[in-house]
C-alpha atoms as a PDB file:
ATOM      1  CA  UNK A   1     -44.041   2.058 -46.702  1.00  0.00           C
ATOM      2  CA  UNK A   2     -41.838   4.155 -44.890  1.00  0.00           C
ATOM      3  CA  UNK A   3     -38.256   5.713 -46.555  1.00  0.00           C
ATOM      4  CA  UNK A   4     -35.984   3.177 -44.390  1.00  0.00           C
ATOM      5  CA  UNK A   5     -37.811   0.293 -45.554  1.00  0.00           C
ATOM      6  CA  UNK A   6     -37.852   1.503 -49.328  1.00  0.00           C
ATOM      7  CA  UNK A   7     -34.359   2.592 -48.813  1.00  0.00           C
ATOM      8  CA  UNK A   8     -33.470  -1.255 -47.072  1.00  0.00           C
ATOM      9  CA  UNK A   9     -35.563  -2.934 -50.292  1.00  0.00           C
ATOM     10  CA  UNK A  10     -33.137  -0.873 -52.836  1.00  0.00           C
ATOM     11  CA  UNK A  11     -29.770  -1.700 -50.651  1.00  0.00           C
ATOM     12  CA  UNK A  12     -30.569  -5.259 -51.197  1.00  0.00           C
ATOM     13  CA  UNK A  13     -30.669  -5.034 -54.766  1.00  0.00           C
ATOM     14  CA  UNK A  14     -34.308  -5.058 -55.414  1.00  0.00           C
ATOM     15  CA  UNK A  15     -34.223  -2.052 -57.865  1.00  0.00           C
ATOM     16  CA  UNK A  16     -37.387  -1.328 -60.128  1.00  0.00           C
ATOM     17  CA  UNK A  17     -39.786   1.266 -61.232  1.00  0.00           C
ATOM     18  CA  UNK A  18     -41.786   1.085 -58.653  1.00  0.00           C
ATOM     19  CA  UNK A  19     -39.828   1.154 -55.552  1.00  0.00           C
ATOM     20  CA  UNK A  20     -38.232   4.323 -57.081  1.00  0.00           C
ATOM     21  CA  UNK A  21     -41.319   5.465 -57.555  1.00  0.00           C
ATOM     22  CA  UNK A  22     -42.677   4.864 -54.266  1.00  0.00           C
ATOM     23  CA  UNK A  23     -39.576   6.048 -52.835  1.00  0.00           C
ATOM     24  CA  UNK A  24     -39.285   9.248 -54.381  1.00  0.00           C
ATOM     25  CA  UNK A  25     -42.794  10.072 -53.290  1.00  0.00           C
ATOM     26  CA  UNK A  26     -41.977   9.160 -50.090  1.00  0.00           C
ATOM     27  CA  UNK A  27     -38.939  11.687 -49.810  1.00  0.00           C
ATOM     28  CA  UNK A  28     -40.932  14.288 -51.163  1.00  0.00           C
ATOM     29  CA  UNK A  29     -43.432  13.790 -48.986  1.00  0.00           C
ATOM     30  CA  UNK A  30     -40.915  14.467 -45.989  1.00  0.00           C
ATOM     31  CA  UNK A  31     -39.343  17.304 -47.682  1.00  0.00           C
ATOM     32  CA  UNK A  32     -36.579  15.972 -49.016  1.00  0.00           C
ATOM     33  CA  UNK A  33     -36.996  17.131 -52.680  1.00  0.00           C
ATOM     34  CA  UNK A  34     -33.344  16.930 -54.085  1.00  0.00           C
ATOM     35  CA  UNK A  35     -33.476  12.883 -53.138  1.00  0.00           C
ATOM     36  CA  UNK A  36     -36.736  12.872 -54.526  1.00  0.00           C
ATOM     37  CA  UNK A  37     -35.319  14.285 -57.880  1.00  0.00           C
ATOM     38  CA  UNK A  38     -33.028  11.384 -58.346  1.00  0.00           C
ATOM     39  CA  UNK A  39     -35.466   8.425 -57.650  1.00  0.00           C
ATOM     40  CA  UNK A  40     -37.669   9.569 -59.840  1.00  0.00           C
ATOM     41  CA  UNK A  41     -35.313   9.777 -62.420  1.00  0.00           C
ATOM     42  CA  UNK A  42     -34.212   6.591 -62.310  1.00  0.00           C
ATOM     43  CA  UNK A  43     -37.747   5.619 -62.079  1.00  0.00           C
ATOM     44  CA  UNK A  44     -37.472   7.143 -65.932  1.00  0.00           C
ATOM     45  CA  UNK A  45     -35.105   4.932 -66.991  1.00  0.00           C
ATOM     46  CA  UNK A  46     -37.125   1.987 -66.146  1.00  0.00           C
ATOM     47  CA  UNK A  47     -39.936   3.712 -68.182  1.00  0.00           C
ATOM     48  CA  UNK A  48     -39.458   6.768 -69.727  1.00  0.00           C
ATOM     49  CA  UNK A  49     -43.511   6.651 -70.549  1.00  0.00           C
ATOM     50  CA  UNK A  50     -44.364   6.235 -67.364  1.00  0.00           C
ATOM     51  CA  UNK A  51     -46.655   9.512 -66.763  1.00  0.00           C
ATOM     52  CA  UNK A  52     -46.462   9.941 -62.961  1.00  0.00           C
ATOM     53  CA  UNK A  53     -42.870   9.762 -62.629  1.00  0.00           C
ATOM     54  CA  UNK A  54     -42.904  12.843 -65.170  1.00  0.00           C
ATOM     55  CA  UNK A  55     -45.494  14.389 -62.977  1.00  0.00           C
ATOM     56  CA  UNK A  56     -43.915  13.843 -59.668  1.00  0.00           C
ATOM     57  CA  UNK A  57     -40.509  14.532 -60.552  1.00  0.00           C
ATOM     58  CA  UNK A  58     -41.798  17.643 -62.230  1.00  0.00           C
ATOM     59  CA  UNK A  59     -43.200  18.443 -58.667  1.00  0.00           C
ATOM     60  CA  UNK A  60     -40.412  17.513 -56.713  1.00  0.00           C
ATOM     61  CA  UNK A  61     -37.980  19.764 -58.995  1.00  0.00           C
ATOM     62  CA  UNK A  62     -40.635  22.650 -58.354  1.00  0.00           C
ATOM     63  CA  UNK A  63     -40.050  21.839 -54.547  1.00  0.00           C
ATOM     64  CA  UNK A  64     -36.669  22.002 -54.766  1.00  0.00           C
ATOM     65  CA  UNK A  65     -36.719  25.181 -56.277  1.00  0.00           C
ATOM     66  CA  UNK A  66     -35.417  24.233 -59.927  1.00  0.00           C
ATOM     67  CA  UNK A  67     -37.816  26.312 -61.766  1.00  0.00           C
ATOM     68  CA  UNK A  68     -36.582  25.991 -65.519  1.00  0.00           C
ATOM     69  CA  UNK A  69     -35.853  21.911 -64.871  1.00  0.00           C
ATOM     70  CA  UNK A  70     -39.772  21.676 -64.078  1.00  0.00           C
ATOM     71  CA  UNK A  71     -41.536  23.149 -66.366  1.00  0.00           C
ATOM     72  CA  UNK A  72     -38.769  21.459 -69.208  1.00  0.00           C
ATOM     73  CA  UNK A  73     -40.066  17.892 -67.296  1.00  0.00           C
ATOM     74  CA  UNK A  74     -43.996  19.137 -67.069  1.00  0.00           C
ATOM     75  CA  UNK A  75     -43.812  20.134 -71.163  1.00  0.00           C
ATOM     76  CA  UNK A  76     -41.959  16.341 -71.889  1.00  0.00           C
ATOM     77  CA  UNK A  77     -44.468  14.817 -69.248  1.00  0.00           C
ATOM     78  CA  UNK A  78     -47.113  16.439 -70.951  1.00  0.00           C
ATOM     79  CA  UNK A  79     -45.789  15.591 -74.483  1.00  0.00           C
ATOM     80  CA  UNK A  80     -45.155  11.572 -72.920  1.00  0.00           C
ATOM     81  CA  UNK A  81     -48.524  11.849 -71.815  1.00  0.00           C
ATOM     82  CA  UNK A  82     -50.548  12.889 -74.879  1.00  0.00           C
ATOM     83  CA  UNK A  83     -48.821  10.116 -76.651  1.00  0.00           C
ATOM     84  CA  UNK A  84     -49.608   7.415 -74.361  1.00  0.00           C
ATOM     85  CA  UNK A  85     -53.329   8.548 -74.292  1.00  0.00           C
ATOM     86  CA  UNK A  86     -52.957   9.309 -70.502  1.00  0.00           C
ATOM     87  CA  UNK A  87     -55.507  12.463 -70.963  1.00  0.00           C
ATOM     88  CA  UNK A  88     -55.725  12.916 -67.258  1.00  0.00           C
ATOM     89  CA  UNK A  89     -51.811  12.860 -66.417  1.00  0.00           C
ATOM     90  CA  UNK A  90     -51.583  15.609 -69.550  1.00  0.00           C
ATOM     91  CA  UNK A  91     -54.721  17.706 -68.482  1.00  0.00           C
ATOM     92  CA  UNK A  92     -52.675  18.060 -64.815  1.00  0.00           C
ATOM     93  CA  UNK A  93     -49.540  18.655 -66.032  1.00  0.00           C
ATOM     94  CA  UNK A  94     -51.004  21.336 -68.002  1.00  0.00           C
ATOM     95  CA  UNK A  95     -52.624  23.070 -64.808  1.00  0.00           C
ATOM     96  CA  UNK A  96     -49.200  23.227 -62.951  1.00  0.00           C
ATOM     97  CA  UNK A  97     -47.740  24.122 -65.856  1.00  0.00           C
ATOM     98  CA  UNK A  98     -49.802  26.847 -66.045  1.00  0.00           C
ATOM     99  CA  UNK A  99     -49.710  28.198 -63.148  1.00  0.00           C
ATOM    100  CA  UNK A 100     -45.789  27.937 -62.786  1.00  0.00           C
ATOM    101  CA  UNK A 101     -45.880  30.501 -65.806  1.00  0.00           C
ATOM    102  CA  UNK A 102     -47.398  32.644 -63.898  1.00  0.00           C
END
């Protein structure tokens, strides 16, 4: 779906995990990190276990140039992760961890 549509969905009051989700991937896929931070976010408080929003927001804070925010949200991701038993979302989170120490 395209950011209008997600956008139109949320005006009308149909908030959830998902469609901030889905929207905040969709901003930062068109460069719009600093929206994306937000969605995701509130994504969070739907779920704060929910592994890819840590992961994505984590990516989108990266993108929007908020060093010290990201690798704070990849170490809780990673920490969410590992408790959950989501091995892949912590073995990623590790990587661009990683390599944002650098």
């Amino acid at each position: 779906m395209n950011i209008d549509a997600l956008q139109n969905m949320l005006d009308k009051g149909q908030d959830s995990l998902m469609l901030r989700f889905g929207l905040g991937q969709a901003l930062l896929n068109d460069g719009q990190p600093d929206l994306a931070v937000e969605h995701f976010r509130k994504a969070l408080e739907f779920d704060p276990l929910h592994s890819a929003s840590w992961k994505t927001l984590a990516r989108a804070l990266v993108a929007a140039d908020q060093i010290t925010d990201a690798i704070a949200t990849y170490e809780k991701g990673i920490a969410v992760a590992e408790q959950k038993g989501d091995i892949q979302a912590a073995k990623e989170m590790k990587v661009f961890l990683k390599r944002l120490l650098k």
